[in-house]
Protein backbone atom coordinates (compact mmCIF):
# COMPACT_ATOMS: atom_id res chain seq x y z
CA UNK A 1 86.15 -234.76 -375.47
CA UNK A 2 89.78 -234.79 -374.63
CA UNK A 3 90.72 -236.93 -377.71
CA UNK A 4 89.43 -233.74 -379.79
CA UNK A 5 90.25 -230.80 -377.97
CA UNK A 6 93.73 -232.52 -377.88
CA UNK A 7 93.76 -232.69 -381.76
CA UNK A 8 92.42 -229.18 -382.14
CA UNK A 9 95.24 -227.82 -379.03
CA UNK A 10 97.62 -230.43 -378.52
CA UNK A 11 99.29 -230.93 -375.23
CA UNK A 12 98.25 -231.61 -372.19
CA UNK A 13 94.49 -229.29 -371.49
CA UNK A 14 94.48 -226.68 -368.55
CA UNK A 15 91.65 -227.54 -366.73
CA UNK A 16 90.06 -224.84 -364.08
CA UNK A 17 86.61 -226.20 -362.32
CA UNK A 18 84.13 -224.17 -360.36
CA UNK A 19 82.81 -225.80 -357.42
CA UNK A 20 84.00 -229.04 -355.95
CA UNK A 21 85.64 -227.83 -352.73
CA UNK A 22 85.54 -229.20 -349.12
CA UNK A 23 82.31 -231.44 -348.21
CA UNK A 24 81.32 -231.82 -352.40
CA UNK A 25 81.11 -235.15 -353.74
CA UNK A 26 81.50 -234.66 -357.34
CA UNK A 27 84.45 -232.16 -357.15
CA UNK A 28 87.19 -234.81 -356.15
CA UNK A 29 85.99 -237.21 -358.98
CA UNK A 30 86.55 -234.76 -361.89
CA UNK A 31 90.08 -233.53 -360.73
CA UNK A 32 90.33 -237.75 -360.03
CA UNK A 33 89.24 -237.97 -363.69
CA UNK A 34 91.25 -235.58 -365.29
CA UNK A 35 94.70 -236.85 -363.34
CA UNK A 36 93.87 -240.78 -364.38
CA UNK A 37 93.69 -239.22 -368.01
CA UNK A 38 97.02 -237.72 -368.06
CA UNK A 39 95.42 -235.66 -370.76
CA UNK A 40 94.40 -233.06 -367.87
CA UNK A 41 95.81 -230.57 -365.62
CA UNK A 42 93.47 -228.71 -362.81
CA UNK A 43 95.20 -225.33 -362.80
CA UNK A 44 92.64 -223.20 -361.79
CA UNK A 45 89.55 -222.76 -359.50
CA UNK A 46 86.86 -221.46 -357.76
CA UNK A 47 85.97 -224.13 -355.32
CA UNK A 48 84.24 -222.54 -352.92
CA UNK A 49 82.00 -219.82 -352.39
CA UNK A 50 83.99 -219.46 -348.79
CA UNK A 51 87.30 -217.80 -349.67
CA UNK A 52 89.20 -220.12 -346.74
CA UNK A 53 87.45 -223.21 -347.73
CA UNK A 54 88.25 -222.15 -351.49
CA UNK A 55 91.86 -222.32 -350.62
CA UNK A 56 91.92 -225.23 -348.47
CA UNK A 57 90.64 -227.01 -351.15
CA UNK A 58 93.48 -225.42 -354.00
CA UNK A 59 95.85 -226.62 -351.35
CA UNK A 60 94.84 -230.15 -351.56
CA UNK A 61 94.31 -230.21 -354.63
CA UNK A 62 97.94 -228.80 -355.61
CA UNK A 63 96.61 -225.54 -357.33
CA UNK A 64 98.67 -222.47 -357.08
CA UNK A 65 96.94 -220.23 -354.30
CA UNK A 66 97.36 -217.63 -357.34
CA UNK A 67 95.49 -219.33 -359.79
CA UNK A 68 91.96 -219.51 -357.10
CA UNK A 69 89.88 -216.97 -357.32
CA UNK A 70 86.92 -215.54 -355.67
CA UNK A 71 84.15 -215.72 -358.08
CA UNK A 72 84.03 -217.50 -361.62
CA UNK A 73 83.94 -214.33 -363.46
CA UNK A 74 87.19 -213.32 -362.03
CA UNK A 75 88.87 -216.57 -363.34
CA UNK A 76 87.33 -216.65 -366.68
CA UNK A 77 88.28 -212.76 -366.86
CA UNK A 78 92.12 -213.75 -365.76
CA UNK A 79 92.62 -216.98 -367.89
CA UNK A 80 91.38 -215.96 -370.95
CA UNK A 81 94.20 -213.32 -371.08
CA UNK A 82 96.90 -215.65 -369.68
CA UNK A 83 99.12 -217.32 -371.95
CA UNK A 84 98.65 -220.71 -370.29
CA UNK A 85 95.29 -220.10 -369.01
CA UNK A 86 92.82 -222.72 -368.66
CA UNK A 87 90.76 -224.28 -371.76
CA UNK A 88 88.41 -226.21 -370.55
CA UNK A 89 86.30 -225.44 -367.23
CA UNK A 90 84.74 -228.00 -365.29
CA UNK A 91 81.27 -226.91 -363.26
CA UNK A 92 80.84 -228.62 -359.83
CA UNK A 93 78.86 -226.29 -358.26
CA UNK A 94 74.87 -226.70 -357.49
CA UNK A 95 72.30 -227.08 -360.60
CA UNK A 96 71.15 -223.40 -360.46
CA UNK A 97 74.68 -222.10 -361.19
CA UNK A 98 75.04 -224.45 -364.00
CA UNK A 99 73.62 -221.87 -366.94
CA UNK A 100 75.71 -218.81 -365.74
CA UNK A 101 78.93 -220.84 -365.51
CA UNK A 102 78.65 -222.18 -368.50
CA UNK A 103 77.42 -218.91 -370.59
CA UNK A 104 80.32 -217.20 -369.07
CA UNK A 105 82.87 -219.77 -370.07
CA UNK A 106 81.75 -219.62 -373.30
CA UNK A 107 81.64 -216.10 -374.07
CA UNK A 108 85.42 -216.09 -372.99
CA UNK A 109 86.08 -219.02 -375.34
CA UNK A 110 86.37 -221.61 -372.83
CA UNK A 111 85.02 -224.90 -373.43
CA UNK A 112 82.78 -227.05 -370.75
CA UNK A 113 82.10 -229.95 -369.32
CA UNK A 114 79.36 -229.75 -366.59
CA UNK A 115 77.98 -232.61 -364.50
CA UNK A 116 74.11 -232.76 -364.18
CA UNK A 117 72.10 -231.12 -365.10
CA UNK A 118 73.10 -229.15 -368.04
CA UNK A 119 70.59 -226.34 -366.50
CA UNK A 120 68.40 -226.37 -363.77
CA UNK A 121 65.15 -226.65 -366.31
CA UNK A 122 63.69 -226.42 -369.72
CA UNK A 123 64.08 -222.77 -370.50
CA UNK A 124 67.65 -222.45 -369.27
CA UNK A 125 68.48 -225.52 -371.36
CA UNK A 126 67.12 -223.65 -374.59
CA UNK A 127 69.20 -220.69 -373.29
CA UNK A 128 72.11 -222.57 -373.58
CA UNK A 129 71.24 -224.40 -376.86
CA UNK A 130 71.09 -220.77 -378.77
CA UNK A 131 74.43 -219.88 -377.34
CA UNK A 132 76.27 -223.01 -378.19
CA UNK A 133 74.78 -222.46 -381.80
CA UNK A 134 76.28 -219.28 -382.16
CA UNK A 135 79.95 -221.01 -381.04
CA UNK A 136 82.32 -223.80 -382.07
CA UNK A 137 83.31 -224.88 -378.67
CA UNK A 138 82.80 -227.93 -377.27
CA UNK A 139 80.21 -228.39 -374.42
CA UNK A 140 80.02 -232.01 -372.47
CA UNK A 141 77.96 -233.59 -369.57
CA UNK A 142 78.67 -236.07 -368.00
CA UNK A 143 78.02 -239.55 -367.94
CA UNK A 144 80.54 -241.40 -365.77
CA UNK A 145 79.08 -244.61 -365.72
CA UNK A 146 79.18 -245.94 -369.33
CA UNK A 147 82.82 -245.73 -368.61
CA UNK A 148 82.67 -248.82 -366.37
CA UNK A 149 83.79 -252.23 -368.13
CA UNK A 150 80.49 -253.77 -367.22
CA UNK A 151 78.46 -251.48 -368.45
CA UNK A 152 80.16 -251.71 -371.87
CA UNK A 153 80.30 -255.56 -371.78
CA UNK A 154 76.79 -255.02 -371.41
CA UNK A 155 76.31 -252.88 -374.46
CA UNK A 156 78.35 -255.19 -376.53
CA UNK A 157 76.67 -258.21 -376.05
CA UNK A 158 73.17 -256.13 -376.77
CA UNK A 159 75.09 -255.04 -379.89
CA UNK A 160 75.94 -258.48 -380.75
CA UNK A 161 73.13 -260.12 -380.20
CA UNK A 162 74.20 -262.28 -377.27
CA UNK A 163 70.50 -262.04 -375.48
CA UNK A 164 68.31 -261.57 -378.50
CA UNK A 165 65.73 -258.56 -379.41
CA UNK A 166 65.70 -256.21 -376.29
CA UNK A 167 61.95 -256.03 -375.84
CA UNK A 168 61.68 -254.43 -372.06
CA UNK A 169 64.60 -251.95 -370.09
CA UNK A 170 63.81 -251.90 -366.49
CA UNK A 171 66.80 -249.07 -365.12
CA UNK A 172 66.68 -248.47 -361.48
CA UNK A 173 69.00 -245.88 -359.73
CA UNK A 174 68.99 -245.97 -355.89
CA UNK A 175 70.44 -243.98 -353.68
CA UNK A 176 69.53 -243.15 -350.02
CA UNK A 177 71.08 -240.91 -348.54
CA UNK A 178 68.34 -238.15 -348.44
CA UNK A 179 66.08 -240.24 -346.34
CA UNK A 180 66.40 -238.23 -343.34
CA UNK A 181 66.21 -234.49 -343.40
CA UNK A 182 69.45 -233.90 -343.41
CA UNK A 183 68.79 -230.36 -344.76
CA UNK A 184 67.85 -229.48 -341.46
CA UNK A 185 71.29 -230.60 -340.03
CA UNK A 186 74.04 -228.32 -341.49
CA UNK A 187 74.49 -230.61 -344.08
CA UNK A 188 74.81 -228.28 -347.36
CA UNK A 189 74.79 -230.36 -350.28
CA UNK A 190 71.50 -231.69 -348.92
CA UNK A 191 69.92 -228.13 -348.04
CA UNK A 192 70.15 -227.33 -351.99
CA UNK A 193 69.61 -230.28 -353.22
CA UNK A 194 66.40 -230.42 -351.77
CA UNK A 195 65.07 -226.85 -352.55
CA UNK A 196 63.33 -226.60 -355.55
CA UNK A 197 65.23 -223.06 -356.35
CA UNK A 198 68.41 -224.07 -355.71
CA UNK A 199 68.14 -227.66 -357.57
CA UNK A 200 65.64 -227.17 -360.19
CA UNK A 201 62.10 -228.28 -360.40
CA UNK A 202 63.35 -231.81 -361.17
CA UNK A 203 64.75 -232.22 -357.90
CA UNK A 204 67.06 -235.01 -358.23
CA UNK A 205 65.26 -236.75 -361.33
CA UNK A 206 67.53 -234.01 -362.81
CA UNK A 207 71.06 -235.07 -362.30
CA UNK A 208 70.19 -238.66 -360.61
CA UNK A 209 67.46 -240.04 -362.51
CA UNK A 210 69.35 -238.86 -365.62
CA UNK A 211 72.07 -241.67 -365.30
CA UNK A 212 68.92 -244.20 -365.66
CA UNK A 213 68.11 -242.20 -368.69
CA UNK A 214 71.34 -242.32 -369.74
CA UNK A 215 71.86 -246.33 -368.97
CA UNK A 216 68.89 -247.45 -370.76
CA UNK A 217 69.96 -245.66 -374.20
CA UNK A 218 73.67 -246.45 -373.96
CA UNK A 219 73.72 -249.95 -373.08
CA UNK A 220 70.46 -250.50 -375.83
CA UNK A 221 72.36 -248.43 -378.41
CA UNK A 222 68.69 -246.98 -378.77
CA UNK A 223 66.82 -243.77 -378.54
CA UNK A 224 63.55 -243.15 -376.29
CA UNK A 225 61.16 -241.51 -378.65
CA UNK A 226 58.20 -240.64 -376.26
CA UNK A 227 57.84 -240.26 -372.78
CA UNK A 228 55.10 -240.89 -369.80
CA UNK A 229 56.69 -238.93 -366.85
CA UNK A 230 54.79 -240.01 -363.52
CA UNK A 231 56.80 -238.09 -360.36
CA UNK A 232 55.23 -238.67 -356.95
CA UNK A 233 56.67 -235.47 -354.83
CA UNK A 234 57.07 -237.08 -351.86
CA UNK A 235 53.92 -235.73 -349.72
CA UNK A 236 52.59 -239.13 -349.45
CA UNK A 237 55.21 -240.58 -348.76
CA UNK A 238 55.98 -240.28 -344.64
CA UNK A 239 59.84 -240.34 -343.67
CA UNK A 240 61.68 -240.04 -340.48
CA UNK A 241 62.05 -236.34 -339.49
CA UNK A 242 60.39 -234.64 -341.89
């Protein structure tokens, strides 16, 4: 993405990013991301939906206290007009703000890279299918791990031939963090990650089972054609404190 905006803009790109502020554990790895580039400069932000923690969180991250803003409509509104505004916008923020953010940026000609999700479920992903078809700008997700060296060594030597005909992918993602109710603790990236509204439908299958997804096509250099979802909920499955 940054090799072609940079051929399109040239320079280094003015990145703002919505979300990501004190207590998030994505936010630090795209501004992370974009200063290992050296293609990308975090100008710009609404990190928080708490004005204080908002600023704390410019502060650290070397952003002009003038340049964060209160809500993402207010920086789109102020960039767009600025003559070195921000080009790009990375979202941070919880699933069900993904769609807004993104609609926004790209009605003020901003282009987007979003973790996961891209939207919080099905019809909010078609939503923003038929207005990236009406625009040239480029719209991302992302997939940090097919970045790592092992996971392209792995992808070559599928691609080579090294292990002979892939006939079975068995992709496991684990992650356990969430087994205690930590929702019930203060803790706020668990409260909306585990409601439904807030998250999507999906629950975490959305932007942590997607990585699996993403594995098993990337490192196959293949394509899943059909699939068999089958998504226990949980219910039968007793945990500690909840």
């Amino acid at each position: 993405m940054c090799t072609e905006l940079e051929g399109a803009m040239g320079g280094k790109l003015k990145m703002g990013m919505v979300g990501g502020g004190p207590g998030s554990f994505i936010g630090p790895l795209h501004r992370l991301g974009a200063q290992l580039s050296e293609r990308v400069e975090l100008v710009a932000g609404v990190f928080s939906r708490t004005p204080e923690r908002s600023r704390a969180a410019a502060a650290a991250f070397g952003v002009n206290p003038d340049r964060c803003y209160p809500t993402f409509e207010a920086m789109f509104a102020a960039e767009r007009s600025a003559a070195n505004g921000i080009e790009l916008v990375a979202i941070a923020a919880p699933n069900h703000f993904h769609l807004p953010i993104a609609l926004e940026a790209l009605a003020c000609g901003i282009h987007v890279i979003s973790d996961k999700p891209a939207t919080a479920n099905l019809a909010e992903a078609l939503t923003l299918r038929e207005a990236l078809g009406k625009t040239a700008l480029i719209y991302a997700v992302t997939f940090s791990y097919t970045g790592y060296p092992m996971i392209r060594e792995a992808r070559a030597r599928v691609l080579n031939g090294e292990i002979g005909r892939v006939r079975k992918v068995n992709v496991t993602y684990s992650q356990g963090w969430l087994s205690s109710a930590l929702e019930r603790s203060g803790n706020e990236r668990a409260a909306w990650r585990t409601n439904p509204v807030l998250s999507g439908i999906g629950g975490c299958i959305s932007d942590l089972g997607v990585h699996a997804f993403n594995l098993a096509e990337y490192v196959t250099a293949d394509t899943v054609k059909e699939i068999l979802p089958d998504l226990n909920n949980g219910r039968n499955w007793p945990r500690t404190g909840r």
